[in-house]
N, C-alpha and C. Protein backbone atom coordinates (compact mmCIF):
# COMPACT_ATOMS: atom_id res chain seq x y z
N UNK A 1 13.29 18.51 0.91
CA UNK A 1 12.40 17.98 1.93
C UNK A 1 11.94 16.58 1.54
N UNK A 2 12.10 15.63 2.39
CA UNK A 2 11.26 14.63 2.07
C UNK A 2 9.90 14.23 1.94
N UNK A 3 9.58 13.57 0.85
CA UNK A 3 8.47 13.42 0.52
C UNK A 3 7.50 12.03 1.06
N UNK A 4 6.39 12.96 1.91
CA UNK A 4 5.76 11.66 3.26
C UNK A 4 4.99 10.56 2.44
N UNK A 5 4.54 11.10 1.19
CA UNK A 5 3.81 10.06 0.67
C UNK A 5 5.22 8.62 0.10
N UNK A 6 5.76 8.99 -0.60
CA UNK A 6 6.94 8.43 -1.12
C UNK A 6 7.65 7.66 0.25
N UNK A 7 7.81 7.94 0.92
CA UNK A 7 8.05 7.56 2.10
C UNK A 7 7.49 6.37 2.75
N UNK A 8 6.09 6.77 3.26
CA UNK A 8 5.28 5.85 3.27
C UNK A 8 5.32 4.43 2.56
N UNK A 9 5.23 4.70 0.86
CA UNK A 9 4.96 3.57 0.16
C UNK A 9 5.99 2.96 0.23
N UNK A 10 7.41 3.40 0.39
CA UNK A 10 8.87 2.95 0.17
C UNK A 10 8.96 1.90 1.59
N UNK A 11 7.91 1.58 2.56
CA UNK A 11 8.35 1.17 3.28
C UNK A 11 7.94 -0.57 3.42
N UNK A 12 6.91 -0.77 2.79
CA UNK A 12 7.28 -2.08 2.76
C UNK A 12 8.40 -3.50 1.72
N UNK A 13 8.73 -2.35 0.97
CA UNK A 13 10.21 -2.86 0.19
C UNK A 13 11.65 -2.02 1.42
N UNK A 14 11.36 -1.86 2.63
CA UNK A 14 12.49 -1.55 3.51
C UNK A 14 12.16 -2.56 4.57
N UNK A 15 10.78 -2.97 4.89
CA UNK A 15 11.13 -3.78 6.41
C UNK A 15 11.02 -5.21 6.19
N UNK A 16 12.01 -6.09 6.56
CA UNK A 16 12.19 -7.52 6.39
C UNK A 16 11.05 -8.24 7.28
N UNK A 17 10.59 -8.98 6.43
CA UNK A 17 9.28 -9.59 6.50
C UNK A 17 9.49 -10.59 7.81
N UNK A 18 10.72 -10.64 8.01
CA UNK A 18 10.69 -11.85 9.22
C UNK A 18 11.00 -10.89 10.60
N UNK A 19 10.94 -9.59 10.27
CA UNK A 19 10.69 -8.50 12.08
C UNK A 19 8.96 -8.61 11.85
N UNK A 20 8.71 -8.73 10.94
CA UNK A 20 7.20 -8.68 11.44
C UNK A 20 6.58 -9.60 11.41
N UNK A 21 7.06 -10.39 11.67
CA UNK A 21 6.50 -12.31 12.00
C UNK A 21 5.50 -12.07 13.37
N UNK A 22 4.61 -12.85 12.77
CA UNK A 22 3.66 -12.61 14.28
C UNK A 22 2.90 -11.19 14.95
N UNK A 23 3.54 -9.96 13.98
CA UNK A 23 2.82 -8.79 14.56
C UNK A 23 1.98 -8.78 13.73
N UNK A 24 1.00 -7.76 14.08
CA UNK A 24 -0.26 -7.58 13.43
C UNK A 24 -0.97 -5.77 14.35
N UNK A 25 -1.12 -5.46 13.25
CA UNK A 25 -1.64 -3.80 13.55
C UNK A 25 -1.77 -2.43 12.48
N UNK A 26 -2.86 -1.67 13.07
CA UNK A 26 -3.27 -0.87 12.07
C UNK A 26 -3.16 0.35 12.32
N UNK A 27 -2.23 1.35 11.50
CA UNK A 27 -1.80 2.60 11.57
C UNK A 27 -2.81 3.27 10.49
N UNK A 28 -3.31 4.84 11.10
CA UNK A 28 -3.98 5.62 10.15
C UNK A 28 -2.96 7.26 10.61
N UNK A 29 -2.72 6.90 9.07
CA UNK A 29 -1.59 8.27 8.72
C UNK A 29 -2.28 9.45 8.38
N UNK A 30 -2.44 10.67 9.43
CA UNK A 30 -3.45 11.79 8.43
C UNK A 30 -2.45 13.01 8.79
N UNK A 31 -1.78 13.29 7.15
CA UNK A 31 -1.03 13.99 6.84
C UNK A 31 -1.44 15.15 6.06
N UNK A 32 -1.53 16.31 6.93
CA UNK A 32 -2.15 17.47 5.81
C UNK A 32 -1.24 17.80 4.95
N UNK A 33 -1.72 18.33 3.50
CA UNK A 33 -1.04 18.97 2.83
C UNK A 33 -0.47 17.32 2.17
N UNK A 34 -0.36 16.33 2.43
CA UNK A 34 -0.07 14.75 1.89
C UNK A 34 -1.22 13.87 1.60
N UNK A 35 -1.99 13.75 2.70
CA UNK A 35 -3.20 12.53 2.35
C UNK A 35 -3.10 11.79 3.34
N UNK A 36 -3.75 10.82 3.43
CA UNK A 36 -4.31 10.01 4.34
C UNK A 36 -3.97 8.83 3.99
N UNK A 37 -3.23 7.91 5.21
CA UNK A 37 -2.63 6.82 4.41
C UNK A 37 -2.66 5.86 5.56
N UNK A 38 -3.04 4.98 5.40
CA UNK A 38 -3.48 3.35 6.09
C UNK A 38 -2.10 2.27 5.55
N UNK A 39 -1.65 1.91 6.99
CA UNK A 39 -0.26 1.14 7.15
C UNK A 39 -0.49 0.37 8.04
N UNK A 40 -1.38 -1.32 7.41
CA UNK A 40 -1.79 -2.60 8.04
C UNK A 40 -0.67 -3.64 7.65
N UNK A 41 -0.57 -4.12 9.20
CA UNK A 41 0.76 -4.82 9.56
C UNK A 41 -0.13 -6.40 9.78
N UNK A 42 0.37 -7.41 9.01
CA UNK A 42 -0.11 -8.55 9.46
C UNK A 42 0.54 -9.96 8.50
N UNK A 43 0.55 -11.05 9.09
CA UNK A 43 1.03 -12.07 8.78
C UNK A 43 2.28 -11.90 7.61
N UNK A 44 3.09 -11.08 8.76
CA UNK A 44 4.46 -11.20 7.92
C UNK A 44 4.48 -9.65 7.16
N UNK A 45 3.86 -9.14 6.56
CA UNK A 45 3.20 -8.17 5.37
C UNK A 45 2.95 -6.92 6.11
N UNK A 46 3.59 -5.81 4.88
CA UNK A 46 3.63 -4.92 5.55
C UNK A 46 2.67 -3.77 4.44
N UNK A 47 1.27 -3.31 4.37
CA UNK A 47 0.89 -2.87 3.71
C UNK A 47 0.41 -1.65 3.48
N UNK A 48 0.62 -0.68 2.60
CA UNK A 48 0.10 1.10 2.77
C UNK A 48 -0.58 1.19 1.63
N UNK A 49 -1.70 1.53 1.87
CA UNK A 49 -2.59 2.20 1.10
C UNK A 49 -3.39 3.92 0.89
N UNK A 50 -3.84 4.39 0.52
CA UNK A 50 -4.16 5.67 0.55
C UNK A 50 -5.54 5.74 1.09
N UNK A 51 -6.10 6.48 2.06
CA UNK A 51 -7.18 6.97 2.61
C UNK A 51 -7.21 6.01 3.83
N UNK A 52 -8.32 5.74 4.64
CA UNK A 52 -8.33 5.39 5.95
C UNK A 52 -9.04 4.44 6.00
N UNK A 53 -8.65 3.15 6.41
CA UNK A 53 -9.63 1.34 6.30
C UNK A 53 -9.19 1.52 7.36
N UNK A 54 -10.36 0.59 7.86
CA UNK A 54 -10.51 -0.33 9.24
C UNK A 54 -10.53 0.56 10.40
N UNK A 55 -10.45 0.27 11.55
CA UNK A 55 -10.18 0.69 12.91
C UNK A 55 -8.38 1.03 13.54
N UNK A 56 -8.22 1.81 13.36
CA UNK A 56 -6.64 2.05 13.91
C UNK A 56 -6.14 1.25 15.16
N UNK A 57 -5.34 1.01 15.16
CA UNK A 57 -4.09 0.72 16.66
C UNK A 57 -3.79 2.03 17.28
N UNK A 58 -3.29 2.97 16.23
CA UNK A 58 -3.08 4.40 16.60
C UNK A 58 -2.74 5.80 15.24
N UNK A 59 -3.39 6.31 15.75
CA UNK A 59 -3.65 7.59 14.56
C UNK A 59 -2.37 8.68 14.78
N UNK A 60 -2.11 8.71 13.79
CA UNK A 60 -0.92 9.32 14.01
C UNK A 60 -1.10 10.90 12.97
N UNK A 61 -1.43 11.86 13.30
CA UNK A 61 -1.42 13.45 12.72
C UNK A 61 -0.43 14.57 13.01
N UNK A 62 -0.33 15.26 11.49
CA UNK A 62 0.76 16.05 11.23
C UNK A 62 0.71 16.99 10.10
N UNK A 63 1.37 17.99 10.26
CA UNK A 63 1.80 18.65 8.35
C UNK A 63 3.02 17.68 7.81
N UNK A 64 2.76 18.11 6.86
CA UNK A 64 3.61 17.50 5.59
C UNK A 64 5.03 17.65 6.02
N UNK A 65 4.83 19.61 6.68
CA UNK A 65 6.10 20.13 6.87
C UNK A 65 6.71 19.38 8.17
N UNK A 66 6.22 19.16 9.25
CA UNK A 66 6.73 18.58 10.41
C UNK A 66 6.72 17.23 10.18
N UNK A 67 6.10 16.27 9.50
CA UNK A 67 6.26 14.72 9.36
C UNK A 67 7.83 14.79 8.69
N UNK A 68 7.80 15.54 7.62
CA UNK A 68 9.00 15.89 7.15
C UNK A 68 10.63 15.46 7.68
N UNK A 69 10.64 16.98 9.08
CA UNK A 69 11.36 17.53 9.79
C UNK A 69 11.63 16.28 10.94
N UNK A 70 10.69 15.50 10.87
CA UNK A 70 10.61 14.17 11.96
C UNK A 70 11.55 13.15 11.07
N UNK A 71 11.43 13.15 10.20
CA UNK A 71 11.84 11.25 9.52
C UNK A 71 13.36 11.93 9.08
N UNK A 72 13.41 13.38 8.84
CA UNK A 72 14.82 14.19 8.86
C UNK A 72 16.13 14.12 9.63
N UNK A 73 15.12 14.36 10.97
CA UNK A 73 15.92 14.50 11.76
C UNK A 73 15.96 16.04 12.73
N UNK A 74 15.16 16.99 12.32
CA UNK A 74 15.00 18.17 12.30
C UNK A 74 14.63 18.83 13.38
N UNK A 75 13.41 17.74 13.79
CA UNK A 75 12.11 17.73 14.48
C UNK A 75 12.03 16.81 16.17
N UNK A 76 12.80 16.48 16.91
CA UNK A 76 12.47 15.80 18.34
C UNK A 76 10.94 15.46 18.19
N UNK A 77 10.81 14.26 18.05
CA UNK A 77 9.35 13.83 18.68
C UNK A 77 8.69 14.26 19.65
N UNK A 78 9.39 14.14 20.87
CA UNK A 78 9.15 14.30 21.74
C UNK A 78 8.58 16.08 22.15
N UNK A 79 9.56 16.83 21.65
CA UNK A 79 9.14 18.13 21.43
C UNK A 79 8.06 18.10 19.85
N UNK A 80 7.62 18.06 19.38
CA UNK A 80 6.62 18.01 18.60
C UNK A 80 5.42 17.54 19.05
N UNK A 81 5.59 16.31 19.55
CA UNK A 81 3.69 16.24 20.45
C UNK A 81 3.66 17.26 21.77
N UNK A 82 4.59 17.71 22.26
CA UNK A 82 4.72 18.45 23.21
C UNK A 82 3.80 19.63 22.93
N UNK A 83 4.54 20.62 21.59
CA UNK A 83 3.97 21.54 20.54
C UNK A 83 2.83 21.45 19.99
N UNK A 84 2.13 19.97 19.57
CA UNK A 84 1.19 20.41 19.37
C UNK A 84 1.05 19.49 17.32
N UNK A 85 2.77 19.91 16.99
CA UNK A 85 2.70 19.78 15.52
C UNK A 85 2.47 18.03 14.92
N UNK A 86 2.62 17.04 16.34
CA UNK A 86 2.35 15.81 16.37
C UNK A 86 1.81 15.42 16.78
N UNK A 87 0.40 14.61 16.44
CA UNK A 87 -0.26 14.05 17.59
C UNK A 87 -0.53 12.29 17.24
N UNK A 88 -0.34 11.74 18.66
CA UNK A 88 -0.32 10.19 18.06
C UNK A 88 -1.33 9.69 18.98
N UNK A 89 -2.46 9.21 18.38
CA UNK A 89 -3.36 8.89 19.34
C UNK A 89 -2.78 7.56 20.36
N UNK A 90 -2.20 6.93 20.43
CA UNK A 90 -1.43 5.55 21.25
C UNK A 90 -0.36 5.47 21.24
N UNK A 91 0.59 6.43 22.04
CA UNK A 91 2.17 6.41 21.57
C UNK A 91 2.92 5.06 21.86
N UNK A 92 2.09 4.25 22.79
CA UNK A 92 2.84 2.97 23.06
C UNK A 92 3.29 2.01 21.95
N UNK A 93 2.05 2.01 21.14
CA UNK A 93 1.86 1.40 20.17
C UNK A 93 3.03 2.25 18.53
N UNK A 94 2.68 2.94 18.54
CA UNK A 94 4.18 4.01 17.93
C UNK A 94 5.25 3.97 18.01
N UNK A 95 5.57 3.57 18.97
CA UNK A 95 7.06 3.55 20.05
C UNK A 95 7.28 2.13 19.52
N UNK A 96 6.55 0.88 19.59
CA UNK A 96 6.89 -0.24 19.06
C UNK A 96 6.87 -0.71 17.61
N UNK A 97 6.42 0.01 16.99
CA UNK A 97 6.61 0.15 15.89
C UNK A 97 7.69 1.15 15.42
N UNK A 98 8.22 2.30 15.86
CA UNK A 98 8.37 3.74 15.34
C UNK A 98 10.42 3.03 14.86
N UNK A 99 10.96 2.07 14.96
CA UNK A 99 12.01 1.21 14.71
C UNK A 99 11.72 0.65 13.48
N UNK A 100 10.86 -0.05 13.23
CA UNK A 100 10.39 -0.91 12.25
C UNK A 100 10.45 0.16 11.12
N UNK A 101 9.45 1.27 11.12
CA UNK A 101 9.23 1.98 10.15
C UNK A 101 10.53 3.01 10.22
N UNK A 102 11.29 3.13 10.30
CA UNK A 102 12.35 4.12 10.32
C UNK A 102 12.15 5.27 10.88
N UNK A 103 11.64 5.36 12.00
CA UNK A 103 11.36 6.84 12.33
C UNK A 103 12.11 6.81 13.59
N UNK A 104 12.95 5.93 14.04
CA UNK A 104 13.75 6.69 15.12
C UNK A 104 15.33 5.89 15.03
């Protein structure tokens, strides 16, 4: 199973600093059974930290086991917030990002 924290941190040594030219935004990751993890996007920089800063763009909640089954392949998004096992407080904002971070 993949591991969401490891994941997380692995991602700003994966996204090239020049897709995120000009964006700017704040993800709060609350992963049970993982932790809580803050992923602020700004001037180029892509940054994750552990626990929850600032004001979100969009909150994004899950188990360990279904964040998992999502970045897998396992899991349909779409059927998961459906269910219940995903919830993203601003999917618009998700959706434009959800490329960047490898999740679709």
């Amino acid at each position: 199973m993949i591991d969401v924290k490891e994941f997380l941190f692995s991602l700003p040594a994966k996204v090239k600093p020049e897709v995120l030219e000009g964006q700017s935004s704040l993800f709060h990751f609350d992963i049970a059974d993982a932790g809580q993890f803050t992923i602020k996007l700004a001037d180029g920089k892509l940054d994750v930290s552990e626990g929850l800063s600032g004001e979100p763009s969009c909150k994004v909640s899950a188990s360990a086991e279904s964040f998992a089954k999502l970045l897998s392949g396992d899991l349909n998004p779409m059927m998961a917030m459906m269910t219940g096992k995903l919830k993203i407080s601003n999917p618009g904002e998700m959706l434009k990002y959800a490329k960047i971070f490898g999740l679709m």
